[in-house]
Protein backbone atom coordinates (compact mmCIF):
# COMPACT_ATOMS: atom_id res chain seq x y z
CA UNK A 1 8.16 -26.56 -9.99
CA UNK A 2 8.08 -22.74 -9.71
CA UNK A 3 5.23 -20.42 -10.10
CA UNK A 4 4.52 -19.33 -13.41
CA UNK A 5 3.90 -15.16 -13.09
CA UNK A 6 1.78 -13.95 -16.00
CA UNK A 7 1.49 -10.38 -16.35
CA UNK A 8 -2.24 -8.35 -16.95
CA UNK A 9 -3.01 -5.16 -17.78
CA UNK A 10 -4.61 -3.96 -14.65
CA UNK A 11 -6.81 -1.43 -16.50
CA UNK A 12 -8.80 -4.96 -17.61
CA UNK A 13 -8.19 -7.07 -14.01
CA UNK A 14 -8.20 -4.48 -11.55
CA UNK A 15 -12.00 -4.07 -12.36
CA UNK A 16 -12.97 -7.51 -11.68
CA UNK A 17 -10.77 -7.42 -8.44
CA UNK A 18 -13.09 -4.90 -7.23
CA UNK A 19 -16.32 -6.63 -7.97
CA UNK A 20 -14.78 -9.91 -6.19
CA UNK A 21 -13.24 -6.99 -2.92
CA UNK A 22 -17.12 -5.78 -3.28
CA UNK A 23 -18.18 -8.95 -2.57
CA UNK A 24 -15.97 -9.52 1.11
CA UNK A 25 -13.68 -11.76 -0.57
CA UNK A 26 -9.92 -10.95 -0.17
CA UNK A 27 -7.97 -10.55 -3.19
CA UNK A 28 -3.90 -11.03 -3.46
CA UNK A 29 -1.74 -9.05 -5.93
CA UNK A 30 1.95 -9.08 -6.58
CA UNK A 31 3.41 -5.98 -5.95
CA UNK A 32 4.05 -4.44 -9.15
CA UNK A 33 6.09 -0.34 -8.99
CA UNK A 34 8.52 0.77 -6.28
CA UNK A 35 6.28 3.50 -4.26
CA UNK A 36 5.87 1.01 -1.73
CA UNK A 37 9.91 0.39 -0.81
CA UNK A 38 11.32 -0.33 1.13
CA UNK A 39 8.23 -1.87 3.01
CA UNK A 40 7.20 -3.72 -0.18
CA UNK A 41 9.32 -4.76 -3.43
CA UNK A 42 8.55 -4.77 -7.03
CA UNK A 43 7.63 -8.36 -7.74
CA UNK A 44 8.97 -10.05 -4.30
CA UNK A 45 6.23 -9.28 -2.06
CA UNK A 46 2.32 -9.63 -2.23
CA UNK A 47 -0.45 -7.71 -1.03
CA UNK A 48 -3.75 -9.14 0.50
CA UNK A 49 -6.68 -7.11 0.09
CA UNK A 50 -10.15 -6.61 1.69
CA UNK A 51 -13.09 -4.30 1.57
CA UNK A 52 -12.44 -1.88 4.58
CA UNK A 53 -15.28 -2.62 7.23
CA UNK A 54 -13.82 0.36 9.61
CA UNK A 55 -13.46 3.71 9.19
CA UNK A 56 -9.59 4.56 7.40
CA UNK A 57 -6.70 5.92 9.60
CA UNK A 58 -3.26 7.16 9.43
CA UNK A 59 -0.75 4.49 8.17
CA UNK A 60 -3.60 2.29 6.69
CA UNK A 61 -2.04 0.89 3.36
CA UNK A 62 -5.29 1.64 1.28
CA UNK A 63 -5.66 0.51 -3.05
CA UNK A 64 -7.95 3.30 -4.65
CA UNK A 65 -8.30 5.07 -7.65
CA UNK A 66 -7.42 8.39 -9.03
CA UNK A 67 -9.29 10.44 -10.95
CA UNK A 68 -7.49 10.10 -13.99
CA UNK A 69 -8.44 6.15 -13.84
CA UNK A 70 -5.04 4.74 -12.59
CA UNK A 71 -4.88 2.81 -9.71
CA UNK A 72 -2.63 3.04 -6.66
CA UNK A 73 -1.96 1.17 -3.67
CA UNK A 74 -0.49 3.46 -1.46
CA UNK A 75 -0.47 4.19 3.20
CA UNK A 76 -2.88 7.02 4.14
CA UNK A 77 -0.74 9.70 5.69
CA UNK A 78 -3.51 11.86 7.34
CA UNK A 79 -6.96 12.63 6.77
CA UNK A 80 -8.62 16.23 7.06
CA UNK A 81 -11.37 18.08 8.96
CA UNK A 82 -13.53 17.29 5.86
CA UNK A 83 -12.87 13.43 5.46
CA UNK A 84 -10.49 13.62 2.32
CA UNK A 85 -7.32 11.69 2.40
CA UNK A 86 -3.78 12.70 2.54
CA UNK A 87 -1.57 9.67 0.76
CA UNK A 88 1.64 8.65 0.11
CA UNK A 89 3.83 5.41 -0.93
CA UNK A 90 6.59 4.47 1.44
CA UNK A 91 9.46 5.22 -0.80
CA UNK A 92 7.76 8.96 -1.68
CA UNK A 93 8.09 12.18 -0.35
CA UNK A 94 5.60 14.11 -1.75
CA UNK A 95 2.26 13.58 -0.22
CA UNK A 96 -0.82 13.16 -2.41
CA UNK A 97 -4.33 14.71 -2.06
CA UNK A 98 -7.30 15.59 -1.21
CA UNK A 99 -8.48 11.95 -2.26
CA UNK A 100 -11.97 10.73 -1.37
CA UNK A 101 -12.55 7.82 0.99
CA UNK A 102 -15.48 6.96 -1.99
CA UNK A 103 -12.14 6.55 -4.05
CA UNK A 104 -10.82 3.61 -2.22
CA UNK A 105 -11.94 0.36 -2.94
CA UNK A 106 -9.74 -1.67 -0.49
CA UNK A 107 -7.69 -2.00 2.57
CA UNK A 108 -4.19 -4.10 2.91
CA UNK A 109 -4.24 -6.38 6.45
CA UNK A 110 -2.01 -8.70 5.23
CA UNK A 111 1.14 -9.16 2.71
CA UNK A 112 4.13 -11.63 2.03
CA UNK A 113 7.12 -9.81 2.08
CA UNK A 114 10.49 -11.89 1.62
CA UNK A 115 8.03 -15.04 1.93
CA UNK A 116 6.67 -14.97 5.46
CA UNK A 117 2.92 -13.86 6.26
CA UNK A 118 2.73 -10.24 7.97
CA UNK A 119 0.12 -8.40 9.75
CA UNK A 120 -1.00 -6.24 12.29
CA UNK A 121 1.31 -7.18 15.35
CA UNK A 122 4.12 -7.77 13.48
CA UNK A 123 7.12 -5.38 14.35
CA UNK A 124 7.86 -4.63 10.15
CA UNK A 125 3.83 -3.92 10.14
CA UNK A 126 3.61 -1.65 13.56
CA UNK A 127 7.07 0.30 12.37
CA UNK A 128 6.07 1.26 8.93
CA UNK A 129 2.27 1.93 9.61
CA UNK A 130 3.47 4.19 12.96
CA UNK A 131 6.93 5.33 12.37
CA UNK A 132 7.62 5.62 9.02
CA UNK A 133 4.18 7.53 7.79
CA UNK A 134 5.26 10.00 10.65
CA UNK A 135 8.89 11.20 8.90
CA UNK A 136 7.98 11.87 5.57
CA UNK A 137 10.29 14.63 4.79
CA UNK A 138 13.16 12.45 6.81
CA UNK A 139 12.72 9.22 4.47
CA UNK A 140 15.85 9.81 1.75
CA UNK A 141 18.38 10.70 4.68
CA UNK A 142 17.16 7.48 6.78
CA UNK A 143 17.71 5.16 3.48
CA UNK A 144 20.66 6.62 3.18
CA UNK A 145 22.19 6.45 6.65
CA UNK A 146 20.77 2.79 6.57
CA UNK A 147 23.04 2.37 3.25
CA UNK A 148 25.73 3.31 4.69
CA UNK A 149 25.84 1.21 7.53
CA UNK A 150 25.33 -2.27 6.06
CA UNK A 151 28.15 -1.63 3.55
């Protein structure tokens, strides 16, 4: 029998999430928006989240939340002088910011993309955390090239 997806605000769960992320316990969400692609897909892949116990770094997927109250699971793309973060999904090519490390409430070290477990180690994992954070302005001509040749 297939799994049954039921679908929750995430003004109302996302809160409890973060009391259970508080706690050390890791938390799994379905992917839910596009911001992610092509790393992650809109209801395909899930996310596994933790409390970060390190200090953040460049390519860290991070979930947080903005000011205005919505919530965002997006890769850090650099962090400043002062500590603030630099973010931005994998399909964007704006970059947002200054956001607060007190902002962010978890850390991504694992998802299930297309099924199979990834992690740190895993060439999908090293490539968009290292490569991909790194061309920002590059992304839409990449996609497209990449398009183009599997048609």
């Amino acid at each position: 029998m297939g799994r049954k997806i039921r679908e929750v605000d995430i003004n109302e769960y996302l809160p409890i999430l973060q009391d259970i992320i508080k706690t050390g316990k890791d938390v799994s969400l379905l992917v839910s928006g596009s911001s992610m692609s092509p790393f992650l897909i809109h209801h395909r892949d899930t996310i596994i989240i933790s409390k970060p116990m390190q200090p953040l770094k460049r390519g860290d997927m991070v979930f947080y939340q903005r000011l205005t109250g919505q919530y965002v699971m997006h890769r850090i793309h650099h962090i400043d002088k002062k500590g603030n973060l630099y973010i931005t999904g994998d399909a964007q090519t704006e970059i947002e910011g200054p956001v607060s490390p007190n902002q962010v409430f978890g850390i991504i070290h694992k998802v299930i993309r297309k099924g199979k477990k990834l992690q740190k180690g895993n060439f999908w994992w090293w490539f968009f955390e290292k490569i991909w954070i790194r061309i920002v302005p590059l992304r839409p001509y990449v996609i497209k090239m990449v398009s183009v040749v599997r048609k």
